[in-house]
N, C-alpha and C. Protein backbone atom coordinates (compact mmCIF):
# COMPACT_ATOMS: atom_id res chain seq x y z
N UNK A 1 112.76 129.97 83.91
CA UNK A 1 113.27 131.22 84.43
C UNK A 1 112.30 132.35 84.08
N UNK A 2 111.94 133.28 84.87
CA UNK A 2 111.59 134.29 84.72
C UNK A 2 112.30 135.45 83.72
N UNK A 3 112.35 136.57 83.38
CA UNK A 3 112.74 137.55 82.38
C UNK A 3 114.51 137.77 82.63
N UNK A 4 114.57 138.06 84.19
CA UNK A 4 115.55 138.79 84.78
C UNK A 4 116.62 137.61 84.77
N UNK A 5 116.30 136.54 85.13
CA UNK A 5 116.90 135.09 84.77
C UNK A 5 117.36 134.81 83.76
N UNK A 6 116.38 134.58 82.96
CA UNK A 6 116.70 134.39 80.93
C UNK A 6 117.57 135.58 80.66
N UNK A 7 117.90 136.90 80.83
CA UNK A 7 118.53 137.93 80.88
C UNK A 7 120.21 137.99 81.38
N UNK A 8 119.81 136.75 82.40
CA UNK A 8 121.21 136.20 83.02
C UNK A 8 121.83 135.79 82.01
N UNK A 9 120.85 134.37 81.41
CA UNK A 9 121.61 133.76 80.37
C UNK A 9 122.18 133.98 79.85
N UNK A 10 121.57 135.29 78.71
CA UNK A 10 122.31 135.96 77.45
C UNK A 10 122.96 136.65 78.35
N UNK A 11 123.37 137.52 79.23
CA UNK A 11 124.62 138.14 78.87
C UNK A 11 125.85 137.15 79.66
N UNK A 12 125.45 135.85 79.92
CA UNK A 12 126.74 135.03 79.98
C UNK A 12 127.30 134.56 78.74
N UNK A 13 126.47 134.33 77.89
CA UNK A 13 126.68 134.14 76.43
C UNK A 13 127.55 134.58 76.11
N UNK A 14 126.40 136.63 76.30
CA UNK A 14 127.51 138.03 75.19
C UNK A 14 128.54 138.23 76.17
N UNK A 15 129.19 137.38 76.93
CA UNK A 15 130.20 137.87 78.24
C UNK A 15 131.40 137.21 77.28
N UNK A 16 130.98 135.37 76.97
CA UNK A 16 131.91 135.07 75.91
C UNK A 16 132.18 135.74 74.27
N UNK A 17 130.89 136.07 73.63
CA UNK A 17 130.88 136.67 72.30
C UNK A 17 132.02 137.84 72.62
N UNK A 18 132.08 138.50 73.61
CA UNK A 18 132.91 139.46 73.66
C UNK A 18 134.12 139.40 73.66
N UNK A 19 134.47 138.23 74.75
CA UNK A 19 135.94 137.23 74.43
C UNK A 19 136.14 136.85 73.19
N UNK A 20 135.49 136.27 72.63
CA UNK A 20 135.82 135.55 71.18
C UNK A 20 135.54 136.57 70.14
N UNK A 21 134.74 136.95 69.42
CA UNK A 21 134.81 138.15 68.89
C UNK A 21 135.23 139.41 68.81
N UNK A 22 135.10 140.17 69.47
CA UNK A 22 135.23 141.80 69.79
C UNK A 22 136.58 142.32 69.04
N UNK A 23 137.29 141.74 69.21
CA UNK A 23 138.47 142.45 68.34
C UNK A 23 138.99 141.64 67.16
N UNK A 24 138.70 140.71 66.61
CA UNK A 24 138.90 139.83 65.51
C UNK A 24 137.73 140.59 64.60
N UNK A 25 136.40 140.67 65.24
CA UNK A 25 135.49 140.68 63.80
C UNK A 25 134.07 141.86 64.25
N UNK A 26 134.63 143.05 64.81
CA UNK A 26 133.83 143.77 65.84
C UNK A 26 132.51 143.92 65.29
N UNK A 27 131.77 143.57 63.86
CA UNK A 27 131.09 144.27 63.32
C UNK A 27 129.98 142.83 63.66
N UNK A 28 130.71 141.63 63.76
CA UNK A 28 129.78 140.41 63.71
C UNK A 28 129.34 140.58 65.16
N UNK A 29 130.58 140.67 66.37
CA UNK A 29 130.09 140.68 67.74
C UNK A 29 128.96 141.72 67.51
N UNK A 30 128.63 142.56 67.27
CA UNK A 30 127.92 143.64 67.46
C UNK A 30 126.68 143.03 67.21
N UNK A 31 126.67 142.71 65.94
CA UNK A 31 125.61 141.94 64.99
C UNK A 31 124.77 140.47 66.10
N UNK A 32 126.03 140.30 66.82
CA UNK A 32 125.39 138.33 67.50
C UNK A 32 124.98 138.91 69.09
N UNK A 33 125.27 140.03 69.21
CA UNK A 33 125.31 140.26 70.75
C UNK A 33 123.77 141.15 70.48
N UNK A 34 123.64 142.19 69.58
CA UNK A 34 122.24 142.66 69.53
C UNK A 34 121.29 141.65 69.04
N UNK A 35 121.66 140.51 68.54
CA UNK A 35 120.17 139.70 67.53
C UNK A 35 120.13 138.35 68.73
N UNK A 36 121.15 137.86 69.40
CA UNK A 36 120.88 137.26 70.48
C UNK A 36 120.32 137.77 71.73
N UNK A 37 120.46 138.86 71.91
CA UNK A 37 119.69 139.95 73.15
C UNK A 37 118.28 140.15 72.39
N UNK A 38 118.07 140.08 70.90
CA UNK A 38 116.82 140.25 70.55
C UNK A 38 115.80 138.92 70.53
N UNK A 39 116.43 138.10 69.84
CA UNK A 39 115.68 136.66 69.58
C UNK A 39 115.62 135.97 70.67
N UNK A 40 116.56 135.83 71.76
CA UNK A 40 116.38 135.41 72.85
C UNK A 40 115.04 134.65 73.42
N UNK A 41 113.68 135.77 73.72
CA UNK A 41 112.64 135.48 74.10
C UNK A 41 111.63 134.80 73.46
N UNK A 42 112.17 134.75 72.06
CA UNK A 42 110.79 134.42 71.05
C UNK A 42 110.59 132.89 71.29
N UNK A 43 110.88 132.12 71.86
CA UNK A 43 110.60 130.90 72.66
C UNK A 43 109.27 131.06 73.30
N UNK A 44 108.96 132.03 74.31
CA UNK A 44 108.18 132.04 74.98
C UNK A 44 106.77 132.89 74.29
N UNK A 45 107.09 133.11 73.39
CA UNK A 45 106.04 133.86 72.55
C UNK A 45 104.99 132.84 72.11
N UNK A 46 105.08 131.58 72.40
CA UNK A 46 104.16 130.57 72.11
C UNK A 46 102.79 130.92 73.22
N UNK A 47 103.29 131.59 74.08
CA UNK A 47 102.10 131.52 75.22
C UNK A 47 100.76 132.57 74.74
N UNK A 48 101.89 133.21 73.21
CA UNK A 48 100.49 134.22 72.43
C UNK A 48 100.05 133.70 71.19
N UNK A 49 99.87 132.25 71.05
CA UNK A 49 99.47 131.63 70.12
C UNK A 49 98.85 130.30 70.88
N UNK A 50 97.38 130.65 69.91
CA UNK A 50 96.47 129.90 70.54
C UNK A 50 96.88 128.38 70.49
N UNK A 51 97.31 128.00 69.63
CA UNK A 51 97.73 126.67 68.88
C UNK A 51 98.74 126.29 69.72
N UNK A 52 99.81 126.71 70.47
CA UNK A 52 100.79 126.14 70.70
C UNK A 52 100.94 126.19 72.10
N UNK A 53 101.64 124.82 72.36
CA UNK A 53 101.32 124.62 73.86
C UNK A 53 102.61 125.21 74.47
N UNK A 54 102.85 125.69 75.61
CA UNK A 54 103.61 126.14 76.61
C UNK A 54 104.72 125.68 76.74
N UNK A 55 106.43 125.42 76.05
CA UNK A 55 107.63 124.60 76.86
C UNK A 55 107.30 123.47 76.24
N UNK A 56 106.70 123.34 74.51
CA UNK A 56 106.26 122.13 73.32
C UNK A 56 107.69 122.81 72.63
N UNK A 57 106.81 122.25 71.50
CA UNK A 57 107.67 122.41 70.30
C UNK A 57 108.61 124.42 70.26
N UNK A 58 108.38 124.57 70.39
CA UNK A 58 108.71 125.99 70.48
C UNK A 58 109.98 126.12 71.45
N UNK A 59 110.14 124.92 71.99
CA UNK A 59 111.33 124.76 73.15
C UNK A 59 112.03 123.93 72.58
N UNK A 60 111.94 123.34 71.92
CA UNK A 60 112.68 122.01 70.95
C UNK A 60 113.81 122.37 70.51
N UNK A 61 114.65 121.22 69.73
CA UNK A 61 115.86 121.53 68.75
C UNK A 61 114.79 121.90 67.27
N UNK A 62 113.91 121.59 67.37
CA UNK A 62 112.63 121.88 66.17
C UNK A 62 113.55 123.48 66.54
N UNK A 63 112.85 124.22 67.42
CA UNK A 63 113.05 125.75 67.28
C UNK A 63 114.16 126.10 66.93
N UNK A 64 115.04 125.60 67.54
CA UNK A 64 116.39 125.69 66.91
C UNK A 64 116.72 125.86 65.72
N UNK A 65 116.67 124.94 64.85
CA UNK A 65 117.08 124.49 63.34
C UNK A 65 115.97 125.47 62.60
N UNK A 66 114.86 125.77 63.05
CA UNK A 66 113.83 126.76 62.17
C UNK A 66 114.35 128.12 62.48
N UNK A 67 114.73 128.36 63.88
CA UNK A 67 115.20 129.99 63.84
C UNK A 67 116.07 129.91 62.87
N UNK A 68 117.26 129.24 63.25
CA UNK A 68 118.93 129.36 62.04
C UNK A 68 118.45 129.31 60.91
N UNK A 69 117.77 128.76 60.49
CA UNK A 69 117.31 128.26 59.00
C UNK A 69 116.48 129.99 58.48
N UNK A 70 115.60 130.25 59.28
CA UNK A 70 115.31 131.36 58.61
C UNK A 70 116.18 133.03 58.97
N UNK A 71 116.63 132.87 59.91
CA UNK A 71 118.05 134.20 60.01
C UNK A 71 118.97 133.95 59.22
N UNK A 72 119.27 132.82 59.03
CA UNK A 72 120.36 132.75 57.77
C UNK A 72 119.90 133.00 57.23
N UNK A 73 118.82 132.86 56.33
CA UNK A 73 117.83 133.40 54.81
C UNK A 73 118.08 134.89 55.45
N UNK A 74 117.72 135.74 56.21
CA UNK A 74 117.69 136.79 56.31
C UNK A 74 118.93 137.18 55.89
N UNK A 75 119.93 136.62 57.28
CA UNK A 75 121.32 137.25 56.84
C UNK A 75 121.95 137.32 55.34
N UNK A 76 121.44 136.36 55.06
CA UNK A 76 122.22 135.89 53.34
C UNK A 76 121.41 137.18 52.78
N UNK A 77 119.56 137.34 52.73
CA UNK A 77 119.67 138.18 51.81
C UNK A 77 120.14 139.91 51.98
N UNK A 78 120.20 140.00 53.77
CA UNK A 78 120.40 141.58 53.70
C UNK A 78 122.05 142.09 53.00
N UNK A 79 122.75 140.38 53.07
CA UNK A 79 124.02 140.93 52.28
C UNK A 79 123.87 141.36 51.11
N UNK A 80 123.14 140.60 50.32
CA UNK A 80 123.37 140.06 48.83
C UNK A 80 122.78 141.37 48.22
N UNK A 81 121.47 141.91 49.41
CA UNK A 81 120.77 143.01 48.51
C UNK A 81 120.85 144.41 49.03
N UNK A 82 121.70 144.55 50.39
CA UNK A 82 121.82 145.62 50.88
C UNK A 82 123.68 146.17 51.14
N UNK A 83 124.11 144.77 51.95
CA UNK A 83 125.56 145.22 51.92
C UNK A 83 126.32 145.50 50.62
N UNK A 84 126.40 144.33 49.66
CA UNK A 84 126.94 144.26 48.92
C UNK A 84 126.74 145.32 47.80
N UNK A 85 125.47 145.91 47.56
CA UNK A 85 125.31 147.12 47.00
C UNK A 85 126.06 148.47 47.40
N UNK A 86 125.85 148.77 48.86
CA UNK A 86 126.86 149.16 49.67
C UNK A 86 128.15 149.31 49.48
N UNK A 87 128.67 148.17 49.54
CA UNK A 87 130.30 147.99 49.35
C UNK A 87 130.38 148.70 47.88
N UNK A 88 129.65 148.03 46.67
CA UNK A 88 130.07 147.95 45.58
C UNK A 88 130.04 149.74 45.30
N UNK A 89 129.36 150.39 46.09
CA UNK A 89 128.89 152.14 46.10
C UNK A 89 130.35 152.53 46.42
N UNK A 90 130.73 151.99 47.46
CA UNK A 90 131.86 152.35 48.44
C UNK A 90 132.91 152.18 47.06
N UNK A 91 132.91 151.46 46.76
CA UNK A 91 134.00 151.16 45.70
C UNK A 91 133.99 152.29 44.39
N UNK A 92 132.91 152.40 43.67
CA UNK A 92 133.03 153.12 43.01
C UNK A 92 133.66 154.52 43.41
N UNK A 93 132.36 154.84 44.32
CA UNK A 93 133.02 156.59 45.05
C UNK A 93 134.79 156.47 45.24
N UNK A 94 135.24 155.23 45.72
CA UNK A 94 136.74 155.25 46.65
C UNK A 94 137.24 155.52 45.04
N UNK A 95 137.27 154.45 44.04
CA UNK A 95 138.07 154.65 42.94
C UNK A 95 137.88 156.19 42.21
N UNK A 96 136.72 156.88 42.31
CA UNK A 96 136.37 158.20 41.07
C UNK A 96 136.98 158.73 41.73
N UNK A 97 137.12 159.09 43.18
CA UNK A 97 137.84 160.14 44.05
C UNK A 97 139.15 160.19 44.00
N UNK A 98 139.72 159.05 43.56
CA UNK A 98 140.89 158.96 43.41
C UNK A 98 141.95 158.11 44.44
N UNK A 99 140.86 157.70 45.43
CA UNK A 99 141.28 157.12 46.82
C UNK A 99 141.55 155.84 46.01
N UNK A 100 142.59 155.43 47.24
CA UNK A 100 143.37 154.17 47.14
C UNK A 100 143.01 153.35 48.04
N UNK A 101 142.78 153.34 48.89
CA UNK A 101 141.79 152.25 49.39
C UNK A 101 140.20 152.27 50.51
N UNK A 102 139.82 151.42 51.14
CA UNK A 102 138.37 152.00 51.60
C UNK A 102 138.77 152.19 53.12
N UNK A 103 137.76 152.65 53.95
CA UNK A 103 137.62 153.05 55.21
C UNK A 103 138.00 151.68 56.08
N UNK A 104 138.07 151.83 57.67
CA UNK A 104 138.46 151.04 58.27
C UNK A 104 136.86 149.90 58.07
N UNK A 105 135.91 150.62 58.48
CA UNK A 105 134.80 150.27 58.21
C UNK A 105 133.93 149.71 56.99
N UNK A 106 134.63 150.07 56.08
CA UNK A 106 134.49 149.68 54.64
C UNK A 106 134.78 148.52 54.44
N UNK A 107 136.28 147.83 54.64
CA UNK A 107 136.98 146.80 54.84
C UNK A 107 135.94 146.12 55.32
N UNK A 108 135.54 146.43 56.82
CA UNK A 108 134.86 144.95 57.43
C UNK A 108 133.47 144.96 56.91
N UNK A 109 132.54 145.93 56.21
CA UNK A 109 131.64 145.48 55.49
C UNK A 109 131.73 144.62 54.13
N UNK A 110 133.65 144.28 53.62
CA UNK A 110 133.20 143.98 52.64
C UNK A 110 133.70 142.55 53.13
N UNK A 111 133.84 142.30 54.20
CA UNK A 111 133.77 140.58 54.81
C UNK A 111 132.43 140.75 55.37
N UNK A 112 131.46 141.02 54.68
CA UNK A 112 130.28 140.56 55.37
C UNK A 112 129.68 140.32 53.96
N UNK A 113 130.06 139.52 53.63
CA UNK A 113 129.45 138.76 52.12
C UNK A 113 128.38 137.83 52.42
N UNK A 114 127.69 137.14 51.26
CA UNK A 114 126.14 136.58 51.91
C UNK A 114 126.57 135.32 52.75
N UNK A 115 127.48 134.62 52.01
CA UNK A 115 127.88 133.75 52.59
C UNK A 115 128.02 134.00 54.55
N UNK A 116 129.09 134.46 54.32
CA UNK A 116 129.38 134.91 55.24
C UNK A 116 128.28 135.17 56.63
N UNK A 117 127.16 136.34 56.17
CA UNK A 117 126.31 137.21 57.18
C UNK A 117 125.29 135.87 56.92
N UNK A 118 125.09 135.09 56.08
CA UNK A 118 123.80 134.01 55.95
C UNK A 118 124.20 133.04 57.17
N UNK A 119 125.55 132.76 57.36
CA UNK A 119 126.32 131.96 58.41
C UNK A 119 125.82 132.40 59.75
N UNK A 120 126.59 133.40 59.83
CA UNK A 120 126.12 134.10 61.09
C UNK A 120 124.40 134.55 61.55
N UNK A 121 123.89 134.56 60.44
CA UNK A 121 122.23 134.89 60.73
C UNK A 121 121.88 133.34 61.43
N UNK A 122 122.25 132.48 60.57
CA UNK A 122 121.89 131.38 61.06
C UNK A 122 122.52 131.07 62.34
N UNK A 123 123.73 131.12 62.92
CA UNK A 123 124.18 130.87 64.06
C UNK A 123 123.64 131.37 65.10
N UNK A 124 123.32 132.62 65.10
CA UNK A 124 122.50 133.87 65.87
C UNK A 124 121.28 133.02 66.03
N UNK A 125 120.62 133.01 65.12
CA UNK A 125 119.33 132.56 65.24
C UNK A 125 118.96 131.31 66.16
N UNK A 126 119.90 130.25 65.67
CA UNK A 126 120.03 129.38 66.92
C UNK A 126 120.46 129.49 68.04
N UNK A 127 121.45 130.13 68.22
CA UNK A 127 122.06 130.31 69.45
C UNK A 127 121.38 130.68 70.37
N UNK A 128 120.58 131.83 69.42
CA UNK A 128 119.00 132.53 70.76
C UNK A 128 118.19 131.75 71.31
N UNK A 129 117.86 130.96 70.55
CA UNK A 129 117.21 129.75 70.88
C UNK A 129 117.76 128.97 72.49
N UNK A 130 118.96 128.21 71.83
CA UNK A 130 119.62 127.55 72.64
C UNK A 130 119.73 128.14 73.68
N UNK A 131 120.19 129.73 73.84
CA UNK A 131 120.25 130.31 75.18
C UNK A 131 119.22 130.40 75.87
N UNK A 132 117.97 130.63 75.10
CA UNK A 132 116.66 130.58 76.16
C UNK A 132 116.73 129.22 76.66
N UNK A 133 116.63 127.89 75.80
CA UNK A 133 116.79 126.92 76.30
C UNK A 133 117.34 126.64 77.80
N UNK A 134 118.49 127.02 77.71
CA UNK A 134 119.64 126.66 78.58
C UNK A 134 118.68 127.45 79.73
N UNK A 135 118.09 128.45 79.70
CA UNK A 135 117.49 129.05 80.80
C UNK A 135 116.44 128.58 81.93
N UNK A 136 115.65 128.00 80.53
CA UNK A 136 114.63 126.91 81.27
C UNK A 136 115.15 125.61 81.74
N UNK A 137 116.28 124.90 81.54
CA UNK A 137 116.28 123.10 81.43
C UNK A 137 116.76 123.46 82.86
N UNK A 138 117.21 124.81 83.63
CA UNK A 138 117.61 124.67 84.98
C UNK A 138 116.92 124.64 86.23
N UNK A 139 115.30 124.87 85.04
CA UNK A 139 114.19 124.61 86.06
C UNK A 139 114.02 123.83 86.61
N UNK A 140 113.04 123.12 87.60
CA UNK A 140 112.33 122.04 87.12
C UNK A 140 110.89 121.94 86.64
N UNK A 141 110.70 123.02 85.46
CA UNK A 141 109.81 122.76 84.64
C UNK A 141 110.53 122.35 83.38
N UNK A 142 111.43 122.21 83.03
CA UNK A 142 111.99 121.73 82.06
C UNK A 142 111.45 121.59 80.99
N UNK A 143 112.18 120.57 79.75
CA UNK A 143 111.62 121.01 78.46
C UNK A 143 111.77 119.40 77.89
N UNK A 144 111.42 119.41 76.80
CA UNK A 144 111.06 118.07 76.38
C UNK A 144 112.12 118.51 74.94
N UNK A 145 113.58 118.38 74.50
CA UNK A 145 114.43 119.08 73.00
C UNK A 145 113.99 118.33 72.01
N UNK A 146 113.73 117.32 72.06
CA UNK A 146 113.65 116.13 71.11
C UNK A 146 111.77 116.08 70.11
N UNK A 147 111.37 117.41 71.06
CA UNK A 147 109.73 117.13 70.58
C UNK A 147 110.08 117.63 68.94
N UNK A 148 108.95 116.88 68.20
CA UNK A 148 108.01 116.15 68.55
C UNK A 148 108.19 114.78 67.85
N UNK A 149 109.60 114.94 67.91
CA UNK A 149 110.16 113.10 67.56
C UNK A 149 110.28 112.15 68.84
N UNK A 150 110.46 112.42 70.49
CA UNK A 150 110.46 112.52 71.42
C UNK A 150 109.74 112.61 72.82
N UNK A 151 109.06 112.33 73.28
CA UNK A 151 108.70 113.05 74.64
C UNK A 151 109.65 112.95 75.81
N UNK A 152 110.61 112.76 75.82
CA UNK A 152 112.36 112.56 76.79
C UNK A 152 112.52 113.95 76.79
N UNK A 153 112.40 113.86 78.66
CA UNK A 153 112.39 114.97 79.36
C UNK A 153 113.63 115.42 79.80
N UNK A 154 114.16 117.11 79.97
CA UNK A 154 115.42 117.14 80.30
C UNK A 154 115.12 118.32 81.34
N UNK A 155 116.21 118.08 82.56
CA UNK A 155 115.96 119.17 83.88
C UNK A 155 117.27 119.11 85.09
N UNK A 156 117.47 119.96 84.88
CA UNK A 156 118.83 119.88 85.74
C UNK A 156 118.88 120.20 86.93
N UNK A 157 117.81 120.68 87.50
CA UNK A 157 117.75 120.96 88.52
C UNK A 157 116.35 121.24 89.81
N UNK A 158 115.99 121.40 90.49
CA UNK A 158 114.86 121.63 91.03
C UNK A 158 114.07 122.78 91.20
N UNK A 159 114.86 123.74 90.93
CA UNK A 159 114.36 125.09 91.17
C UNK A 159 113.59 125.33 90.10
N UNK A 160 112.13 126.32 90.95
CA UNK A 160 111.21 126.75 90.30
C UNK A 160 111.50 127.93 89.57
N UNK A 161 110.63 127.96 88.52
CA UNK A 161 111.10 129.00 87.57
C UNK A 161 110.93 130.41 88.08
N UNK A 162 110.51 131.24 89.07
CA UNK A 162 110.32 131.96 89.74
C UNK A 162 111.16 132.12 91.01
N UNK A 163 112.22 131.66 90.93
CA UNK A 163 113.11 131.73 92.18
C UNK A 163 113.47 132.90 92.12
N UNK A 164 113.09 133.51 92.85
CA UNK A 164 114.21 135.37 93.06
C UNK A 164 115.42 135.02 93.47
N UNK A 165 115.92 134.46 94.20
CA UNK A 165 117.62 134.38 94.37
C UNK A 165 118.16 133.49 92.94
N UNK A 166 117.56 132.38 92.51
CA UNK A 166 118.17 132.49 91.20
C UNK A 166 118.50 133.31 90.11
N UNK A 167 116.88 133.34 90.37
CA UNK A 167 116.74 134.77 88.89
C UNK A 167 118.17 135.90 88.95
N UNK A 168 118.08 136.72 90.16
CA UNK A 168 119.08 137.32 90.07
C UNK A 168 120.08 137.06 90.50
N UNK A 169 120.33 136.35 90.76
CA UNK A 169 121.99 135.73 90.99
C UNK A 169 122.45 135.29 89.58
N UNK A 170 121.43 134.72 88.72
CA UNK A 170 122.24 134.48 86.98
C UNK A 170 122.10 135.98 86.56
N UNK A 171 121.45 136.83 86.81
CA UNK A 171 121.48 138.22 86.23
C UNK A 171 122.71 138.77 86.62
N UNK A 172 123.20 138.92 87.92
CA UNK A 172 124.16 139.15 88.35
C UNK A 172 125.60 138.72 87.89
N UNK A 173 125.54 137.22 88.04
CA UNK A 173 126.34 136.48 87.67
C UNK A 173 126.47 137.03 85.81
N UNK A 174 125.86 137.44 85.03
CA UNK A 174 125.48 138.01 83.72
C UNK A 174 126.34 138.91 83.70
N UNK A 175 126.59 140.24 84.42
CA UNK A 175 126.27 141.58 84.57
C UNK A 175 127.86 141.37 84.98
N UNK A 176 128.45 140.63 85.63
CA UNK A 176 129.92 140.51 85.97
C UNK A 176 130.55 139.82 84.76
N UNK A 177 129.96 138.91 84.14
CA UNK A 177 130.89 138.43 83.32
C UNK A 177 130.60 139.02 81.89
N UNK A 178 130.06 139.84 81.82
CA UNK A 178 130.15 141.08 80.94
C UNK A 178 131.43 142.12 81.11
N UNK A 179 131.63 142.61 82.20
CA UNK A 179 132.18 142.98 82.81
C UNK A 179 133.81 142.96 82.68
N UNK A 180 133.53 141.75 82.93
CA UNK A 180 134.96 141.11 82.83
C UNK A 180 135.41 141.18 81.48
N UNK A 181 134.60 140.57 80.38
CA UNK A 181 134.99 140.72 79.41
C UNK A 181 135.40 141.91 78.64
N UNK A 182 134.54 143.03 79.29
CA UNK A 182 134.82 144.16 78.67
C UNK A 182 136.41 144.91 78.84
N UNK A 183 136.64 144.60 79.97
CA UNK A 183 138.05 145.07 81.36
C UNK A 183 139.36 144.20 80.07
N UNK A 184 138.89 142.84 79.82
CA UNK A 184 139.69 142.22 79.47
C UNK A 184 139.92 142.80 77.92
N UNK A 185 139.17 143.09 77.01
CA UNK A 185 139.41 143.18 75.49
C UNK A 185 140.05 144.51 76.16
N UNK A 186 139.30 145.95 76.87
CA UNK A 186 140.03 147.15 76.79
C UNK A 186 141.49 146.88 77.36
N UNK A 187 142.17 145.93 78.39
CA UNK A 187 143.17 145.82 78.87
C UNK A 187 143.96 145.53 77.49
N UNK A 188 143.48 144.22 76.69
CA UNK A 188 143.73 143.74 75.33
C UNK A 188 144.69 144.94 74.67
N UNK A 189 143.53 145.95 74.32
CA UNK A 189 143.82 147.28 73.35
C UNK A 189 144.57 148.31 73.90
N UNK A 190 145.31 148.38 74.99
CA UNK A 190 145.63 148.90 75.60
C UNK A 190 144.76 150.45 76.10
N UNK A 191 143.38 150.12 76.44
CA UNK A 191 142.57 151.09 77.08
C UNK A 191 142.38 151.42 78.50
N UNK A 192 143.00 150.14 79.11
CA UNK A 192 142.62 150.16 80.49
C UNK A 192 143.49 149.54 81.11
């Protein structure tokens, strides 16, 4: 897939993150919907490294398990050394002031423990992955998941990665089921 295509992908993704998240844990949707709209592309960033070949390893479940593996390290440490300092601030100030308990916002930073945000870094991290994935295997340039334990090819379809009626028809198709989701949580909350 081209940009506008892969673009489709993720926001069919963040169309569900919004269903499943958004009002249970608003601070994580926020968190999986910006770092999956970010990490998304870094798949294709192989084409700026001399070493690595095009829709190789960089397309793999290899990429997979290395993104999660190191966003979880991230997530775990921005808790351990940024939230949780945070919270523990929040706490002091709430108790000297005399306050009885913390902000609405306070609360959900203090469920973002390392555990916790190390989970989700890691899920994010793959997931971006996987969604670029899912973008390309509908090519038929397809991808090889299994490299480099593997050369078993996977392709679902015939279309070239440059199709303009694909491309934007999954963008589209994106852009509505965003949409929807949004109509649906505000109907949810009684906004709409």
């Amino acid at each position: 897939m081209k940009r506008r295509g892969h673009q489709g992908v993720v926001l069919l993704a963040i169309a569900g993150l919004i269903q499943t998240l958004a009002l249970s844990r608003p601070i994580l949707a926020v968190l999986a919907i910006l770092g999956i709209w970010w990490l998304e592309p870094l798949p294709d960033k192989d084409q700026r490294v001399e070493w690595l070949e095009h829709r190789k390893t960089s397309h793999s479940l290899v990429a997979v398990g290395l993104s999660g593996a190191v966003f979880g390290a991230i997530g775990w440490a921005i808790s351990r050394y940024a939230v949780e300092p945070i919270v523990g601030a929040l706490f002091t100030t709430s108790a000297s002031a005399g306050g009885s308990g913390l902000s609405w916002w306070a609360a959900r930073l203090v469920a973002l423990d390392a555990s916790t945000l190390g989970a989700a870094g890691m899920w994010i991290g793959a997931a971006a992955i996987v969604v670029h994935l899912l973008g390309d295997v509908i090519t038929k340039g397809g991808l090889q998941p299994l490299l480099p334990f593997s050369r078993w090819y996977l392709q679902f379809s015939p279309l070239s990665y440059d199709n303009r009626v694909a491309n934007n028809g999954l963008f589209a198709l994106g852009v509505l089921a965003v949409v929807a989701s949004l109509v649906g949580v505000l109907r949810t909350i009684g906004l709409f």
